[in-house]
Protein backbone atom coordinates (compact mmCIF):
# COMPACT_ATOMS: atom_id res chain seq x y z
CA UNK A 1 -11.78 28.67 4.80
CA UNK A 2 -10.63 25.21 5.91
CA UNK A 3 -10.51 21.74 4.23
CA UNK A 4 -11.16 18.43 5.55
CA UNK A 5 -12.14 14.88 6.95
CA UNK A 6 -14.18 14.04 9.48
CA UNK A 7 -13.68 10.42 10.31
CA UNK A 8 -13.54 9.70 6.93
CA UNK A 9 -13.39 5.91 5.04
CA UNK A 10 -12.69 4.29 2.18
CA UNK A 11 -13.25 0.41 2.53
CA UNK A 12 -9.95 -1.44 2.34
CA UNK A 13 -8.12 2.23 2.03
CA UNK A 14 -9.09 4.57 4.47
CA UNK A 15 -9.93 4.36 8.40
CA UNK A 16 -11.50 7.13 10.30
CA UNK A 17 -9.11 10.00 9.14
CA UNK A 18 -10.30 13.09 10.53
CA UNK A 19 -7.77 16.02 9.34
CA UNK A 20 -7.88 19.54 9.21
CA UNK A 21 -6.06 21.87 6.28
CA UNK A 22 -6.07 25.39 6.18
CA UNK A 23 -5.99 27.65 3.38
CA UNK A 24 -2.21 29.94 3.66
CA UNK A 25 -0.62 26.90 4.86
CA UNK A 26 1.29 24.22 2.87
CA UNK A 27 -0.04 20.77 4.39
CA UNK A 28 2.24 17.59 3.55
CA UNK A 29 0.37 13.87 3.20
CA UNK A 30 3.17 11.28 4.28
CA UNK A 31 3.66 8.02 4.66
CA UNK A 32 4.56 4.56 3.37
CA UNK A 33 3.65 2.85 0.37
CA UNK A 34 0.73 1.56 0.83
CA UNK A 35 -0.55 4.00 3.41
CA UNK A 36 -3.49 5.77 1.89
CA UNK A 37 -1.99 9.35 0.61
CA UNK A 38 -3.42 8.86 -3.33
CA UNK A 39 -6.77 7.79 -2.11
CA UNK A 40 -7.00 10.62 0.65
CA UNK A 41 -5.72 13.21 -1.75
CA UNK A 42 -8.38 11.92 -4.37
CA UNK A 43 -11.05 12.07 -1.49
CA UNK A 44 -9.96 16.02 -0.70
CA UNK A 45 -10.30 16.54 -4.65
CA UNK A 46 -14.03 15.17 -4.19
CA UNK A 47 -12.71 12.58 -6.87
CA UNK A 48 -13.14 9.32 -4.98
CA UNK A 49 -16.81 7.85 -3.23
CA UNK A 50 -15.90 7.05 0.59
CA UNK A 51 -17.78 4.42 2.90
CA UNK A 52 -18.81 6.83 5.52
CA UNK A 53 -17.48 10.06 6.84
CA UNK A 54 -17.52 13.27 5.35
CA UNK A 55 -15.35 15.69 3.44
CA UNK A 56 -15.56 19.44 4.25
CA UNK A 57 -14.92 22.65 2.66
CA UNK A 58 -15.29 25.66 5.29
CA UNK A 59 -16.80 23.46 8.05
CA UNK A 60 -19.80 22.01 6.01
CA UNK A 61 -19.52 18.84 3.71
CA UNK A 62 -18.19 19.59 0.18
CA UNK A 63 -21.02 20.18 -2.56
CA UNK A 64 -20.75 21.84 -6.02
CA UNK A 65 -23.47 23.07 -8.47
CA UNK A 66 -21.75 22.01 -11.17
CA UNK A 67 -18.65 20.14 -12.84
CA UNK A 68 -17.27 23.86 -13.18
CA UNK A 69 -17.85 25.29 -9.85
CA UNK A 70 -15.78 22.49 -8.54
CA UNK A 71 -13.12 22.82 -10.88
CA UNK A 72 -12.38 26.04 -9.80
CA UNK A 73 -12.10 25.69 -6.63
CA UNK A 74 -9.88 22.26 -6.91
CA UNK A 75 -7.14 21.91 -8.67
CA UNK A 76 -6.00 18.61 -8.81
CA UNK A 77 -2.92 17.16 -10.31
CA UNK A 78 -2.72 13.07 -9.86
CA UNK A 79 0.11 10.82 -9.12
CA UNK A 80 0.26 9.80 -13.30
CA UNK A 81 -1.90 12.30 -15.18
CA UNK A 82 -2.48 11.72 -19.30
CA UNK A 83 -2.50 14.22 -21.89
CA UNK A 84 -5.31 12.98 -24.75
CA UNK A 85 -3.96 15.57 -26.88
CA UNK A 86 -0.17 15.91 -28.98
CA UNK A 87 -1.11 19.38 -28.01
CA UNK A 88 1.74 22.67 -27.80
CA UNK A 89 2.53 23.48 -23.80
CA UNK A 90 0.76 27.03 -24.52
CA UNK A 91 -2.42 25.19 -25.53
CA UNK A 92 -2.05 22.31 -22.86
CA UNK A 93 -1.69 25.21 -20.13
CA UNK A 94 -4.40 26.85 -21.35
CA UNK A 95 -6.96 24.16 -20.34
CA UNK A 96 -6.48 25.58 -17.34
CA UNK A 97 -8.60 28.36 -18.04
CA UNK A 98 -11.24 26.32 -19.31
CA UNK A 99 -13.60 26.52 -15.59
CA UNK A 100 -12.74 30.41 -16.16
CA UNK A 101 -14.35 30.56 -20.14
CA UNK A 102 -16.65 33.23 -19.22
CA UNK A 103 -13.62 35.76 -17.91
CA UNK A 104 -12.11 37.88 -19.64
CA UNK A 105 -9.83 37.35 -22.66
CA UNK A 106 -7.18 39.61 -21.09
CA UNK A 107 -7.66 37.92 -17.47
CA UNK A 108 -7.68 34.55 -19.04
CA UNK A 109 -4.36 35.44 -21.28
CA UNK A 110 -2.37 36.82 -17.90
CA UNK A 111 -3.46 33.52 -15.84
CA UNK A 112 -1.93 31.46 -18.67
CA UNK A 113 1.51 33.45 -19.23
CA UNK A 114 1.60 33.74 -15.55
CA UNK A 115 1.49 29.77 -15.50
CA UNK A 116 3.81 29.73 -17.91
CA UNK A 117 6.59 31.70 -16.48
CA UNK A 118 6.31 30.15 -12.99
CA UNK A 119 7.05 26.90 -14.57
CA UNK A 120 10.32 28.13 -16.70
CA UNK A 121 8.46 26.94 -19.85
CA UNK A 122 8.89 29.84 -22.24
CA UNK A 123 11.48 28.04 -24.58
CA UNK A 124 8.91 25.39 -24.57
CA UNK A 125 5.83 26.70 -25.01
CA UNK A 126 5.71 26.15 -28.82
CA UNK A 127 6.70 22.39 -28.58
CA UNK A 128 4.32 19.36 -28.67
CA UNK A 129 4.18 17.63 -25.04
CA UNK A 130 5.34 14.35 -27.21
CA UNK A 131 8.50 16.50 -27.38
CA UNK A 132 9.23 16.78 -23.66
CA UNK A 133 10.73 15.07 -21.34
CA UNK A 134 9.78 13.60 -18.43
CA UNK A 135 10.50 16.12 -16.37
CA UNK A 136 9.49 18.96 -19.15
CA UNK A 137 5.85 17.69 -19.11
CA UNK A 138 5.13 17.26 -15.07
CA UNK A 139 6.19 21.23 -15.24
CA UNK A 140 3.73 21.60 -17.95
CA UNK A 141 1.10 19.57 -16.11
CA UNK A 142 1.66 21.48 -13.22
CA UNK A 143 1.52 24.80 -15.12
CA UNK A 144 -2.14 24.16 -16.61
CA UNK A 145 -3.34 23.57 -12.84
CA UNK A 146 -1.61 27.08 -11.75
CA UNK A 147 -3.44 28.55 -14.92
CA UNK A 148 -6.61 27.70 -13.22
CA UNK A 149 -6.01 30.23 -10.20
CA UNK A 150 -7.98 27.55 -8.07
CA UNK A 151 -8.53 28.10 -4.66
CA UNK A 152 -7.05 25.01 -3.61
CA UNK A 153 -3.80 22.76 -5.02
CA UNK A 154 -4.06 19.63 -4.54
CA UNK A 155 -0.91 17.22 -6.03
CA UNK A 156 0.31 13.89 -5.92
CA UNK A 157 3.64 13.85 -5.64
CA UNK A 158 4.41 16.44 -7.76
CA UNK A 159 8.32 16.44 -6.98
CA UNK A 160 8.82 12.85 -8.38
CA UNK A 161 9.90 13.54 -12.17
CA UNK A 162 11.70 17.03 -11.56
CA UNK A 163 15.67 17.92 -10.99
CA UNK A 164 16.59 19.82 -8.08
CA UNK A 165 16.28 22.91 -9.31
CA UNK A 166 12.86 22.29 -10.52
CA UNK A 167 12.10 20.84 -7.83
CA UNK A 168 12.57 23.36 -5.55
CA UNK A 169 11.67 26.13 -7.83
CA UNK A 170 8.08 24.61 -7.57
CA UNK A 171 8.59 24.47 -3.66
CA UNK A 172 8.72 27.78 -3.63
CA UNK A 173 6.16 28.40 -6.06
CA UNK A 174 3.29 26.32 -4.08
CA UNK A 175 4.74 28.57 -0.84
CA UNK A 176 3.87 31.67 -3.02
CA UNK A 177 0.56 30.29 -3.40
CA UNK A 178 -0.19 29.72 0.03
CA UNK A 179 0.87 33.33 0.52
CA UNK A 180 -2.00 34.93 -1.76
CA UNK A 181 -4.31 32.93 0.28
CA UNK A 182 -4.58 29.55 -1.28
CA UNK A 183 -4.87 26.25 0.20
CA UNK A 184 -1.89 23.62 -0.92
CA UNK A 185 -1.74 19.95 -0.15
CA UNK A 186 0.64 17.93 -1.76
CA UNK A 187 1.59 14.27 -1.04
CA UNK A 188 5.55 14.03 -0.66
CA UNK A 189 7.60 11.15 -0.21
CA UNK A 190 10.43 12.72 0.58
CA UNK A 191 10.44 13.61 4.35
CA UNK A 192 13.23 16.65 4.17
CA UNK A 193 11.13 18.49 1.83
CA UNK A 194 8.39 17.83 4.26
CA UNK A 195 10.00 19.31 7.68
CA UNK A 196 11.50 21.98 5.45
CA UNK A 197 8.56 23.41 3.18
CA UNK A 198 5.55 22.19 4.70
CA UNK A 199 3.43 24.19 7.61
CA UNK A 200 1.57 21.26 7.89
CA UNK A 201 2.28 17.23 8.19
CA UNK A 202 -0.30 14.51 8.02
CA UNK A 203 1.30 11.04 8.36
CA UNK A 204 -0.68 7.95 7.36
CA UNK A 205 -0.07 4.24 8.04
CA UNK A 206 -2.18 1.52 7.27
CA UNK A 207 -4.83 3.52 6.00
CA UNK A 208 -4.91 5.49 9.44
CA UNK A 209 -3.60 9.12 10.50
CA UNK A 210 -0.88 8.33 13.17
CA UNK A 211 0.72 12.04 13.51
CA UNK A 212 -0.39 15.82 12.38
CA UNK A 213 0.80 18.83 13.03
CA UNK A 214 4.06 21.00 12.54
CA UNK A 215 6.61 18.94 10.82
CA UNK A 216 8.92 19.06 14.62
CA UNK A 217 5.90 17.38 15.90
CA UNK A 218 4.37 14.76 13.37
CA UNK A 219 7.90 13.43 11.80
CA UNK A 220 10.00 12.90 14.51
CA UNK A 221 12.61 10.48 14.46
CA UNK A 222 11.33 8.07 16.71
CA UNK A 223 7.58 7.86 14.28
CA UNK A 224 9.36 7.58 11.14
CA UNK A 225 11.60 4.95 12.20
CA UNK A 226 8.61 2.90 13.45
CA UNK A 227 6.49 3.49 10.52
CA UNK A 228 8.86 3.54 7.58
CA UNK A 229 10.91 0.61 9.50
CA UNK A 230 14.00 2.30 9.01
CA UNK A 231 16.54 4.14 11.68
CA UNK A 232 16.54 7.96 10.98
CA UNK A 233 17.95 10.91 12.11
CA UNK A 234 17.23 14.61 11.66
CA UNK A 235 20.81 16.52 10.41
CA UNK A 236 21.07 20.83 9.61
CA UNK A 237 19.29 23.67 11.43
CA UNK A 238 15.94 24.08 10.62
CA UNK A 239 14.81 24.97 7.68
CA UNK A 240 17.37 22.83 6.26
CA UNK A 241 17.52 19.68 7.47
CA UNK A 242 18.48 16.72 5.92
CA UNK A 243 17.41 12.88 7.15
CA UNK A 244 20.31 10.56 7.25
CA UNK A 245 18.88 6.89 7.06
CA UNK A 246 20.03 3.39 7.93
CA UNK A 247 18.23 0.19 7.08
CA UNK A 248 17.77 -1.92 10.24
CA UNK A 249 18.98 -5.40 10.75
CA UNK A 250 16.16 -8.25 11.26
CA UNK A 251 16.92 -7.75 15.13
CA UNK A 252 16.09 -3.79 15.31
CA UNK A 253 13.08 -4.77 13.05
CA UNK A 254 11.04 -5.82 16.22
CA UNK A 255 12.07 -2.54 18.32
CA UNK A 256 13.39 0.11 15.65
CA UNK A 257 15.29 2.94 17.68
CA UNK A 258 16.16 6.40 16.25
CA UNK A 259 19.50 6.65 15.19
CA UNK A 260 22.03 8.31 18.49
């Protein structure tokens, strides 16, 4: 089953994006500040009212019967998400489970410890999220969404407040995830982890889509140096490459070249 737009707009935000993401595959949202990846990602998470268009799920638009039926299907972790609760992690990542109430206790306990251990929260499962660190409660965050067992993960840059190791610990979680079948769309910023990780890359500019596909094909060095405005070249084999970056002078701002 796919996901996705069909000439989809959000007045002032979005401008006839028409994507297509495919559950087993790790898409990438890229782009500028600015561009539209929050608002798109919010759109896909049937979270945000659009100006004309349509979002899909398995080639017809997107409807739920309920709050629930959506929530297990979607699980959606935003750019700055709150906690209302000075809850323990084991309780936080057990709102997960919530859309799942009906399950069974056993299923419902494995989905959370599951969750728990694909995160590396174990020595922290006790502690109150006032107690954690930046970086502690974005794993926890992400853990409560994993609890869910949704059928699609959506996240807003869900790199941005974890180390290295972290970070690509969850890398290869979400790849895991696409494995067992499940759709993953995450907005990145950072364009390495994009071309590495990702199956599939969606750029955005200006509110518009102006590359898709594999990352070889939608960030090349010529597009990001015209859309980011900054001279870029791809380094490594694939798999691991690395972008080296130099900030143009006013001159090369009018014609922005790849770096030789």
């Amino acid at each position: 089953m796919g996901m996705g737009t069909r000439e989809l707009s959000v007045e002032g935000r979005l401008h006839e994006v028409t994507i297509q993401c495919r559950r087993g595959l790790v898409t990438a949202i890229c782009g500028p500040n600015g561009a539209g990846k929050s608002t798109l990602l919010s759109c896909l998470a049937d979270l945000q009212p659009v100006t004309s268009g349509s979002v899909r799920l398995g080639g017809r638009p997107m409807a739920f019967s309920s709050p629930r039926e959506r929530a297990r299907w979607l699980g959606y972790l935003p750019q700055s998400p709150e906690v209302a609760w000075d809850v323990a992690v084991e309780v936080l990542v057990s709102l997960g489970r919530l859309p799942w109430s009906d399950a069974p206790a056993g299923e419902n306990a494995q989905a959370i410890e599951d969750a728990i251990a694909a995160m590396d929260l174990e020595e922290l499962r006790h502690r109150p999220v006032s107690r954690l660190s930046g970086g502690e409660r974005a794993r926890a965050l992400m853990a409560r969404v994993l609890a869910t067992r949704p059928g699609w993960l959506l996240a807003d840059e869900p790199l941005a407040s974890l180390d290295l190791g972290h970070g690509a610990a969850l890398m290869r979680r979400f790849r895991q995830q696409a494995q067992q079948g499940r759709g993953v769309v995450l907005v990145l910023h950072d364009l390495a982890t994009a071309m590495n990780h990702a199956d599939h890359v969606v750029v955005l500019d200006k509110g518009r889509v102006v590359a898709e596909g594999v990352p070889e094909v939608a960030l090349t060095q010529e597009l990001i140096s015209r859309v980011w405005k900054c001279r870029a070249r791809w380094l490594g084999d694939p798999g691991e490459r690395a972008l080296s970056v130099a900030s143009p002078s006013p001159v090369m701002e009018r014609g922005l070249r790849p770096l030789d």
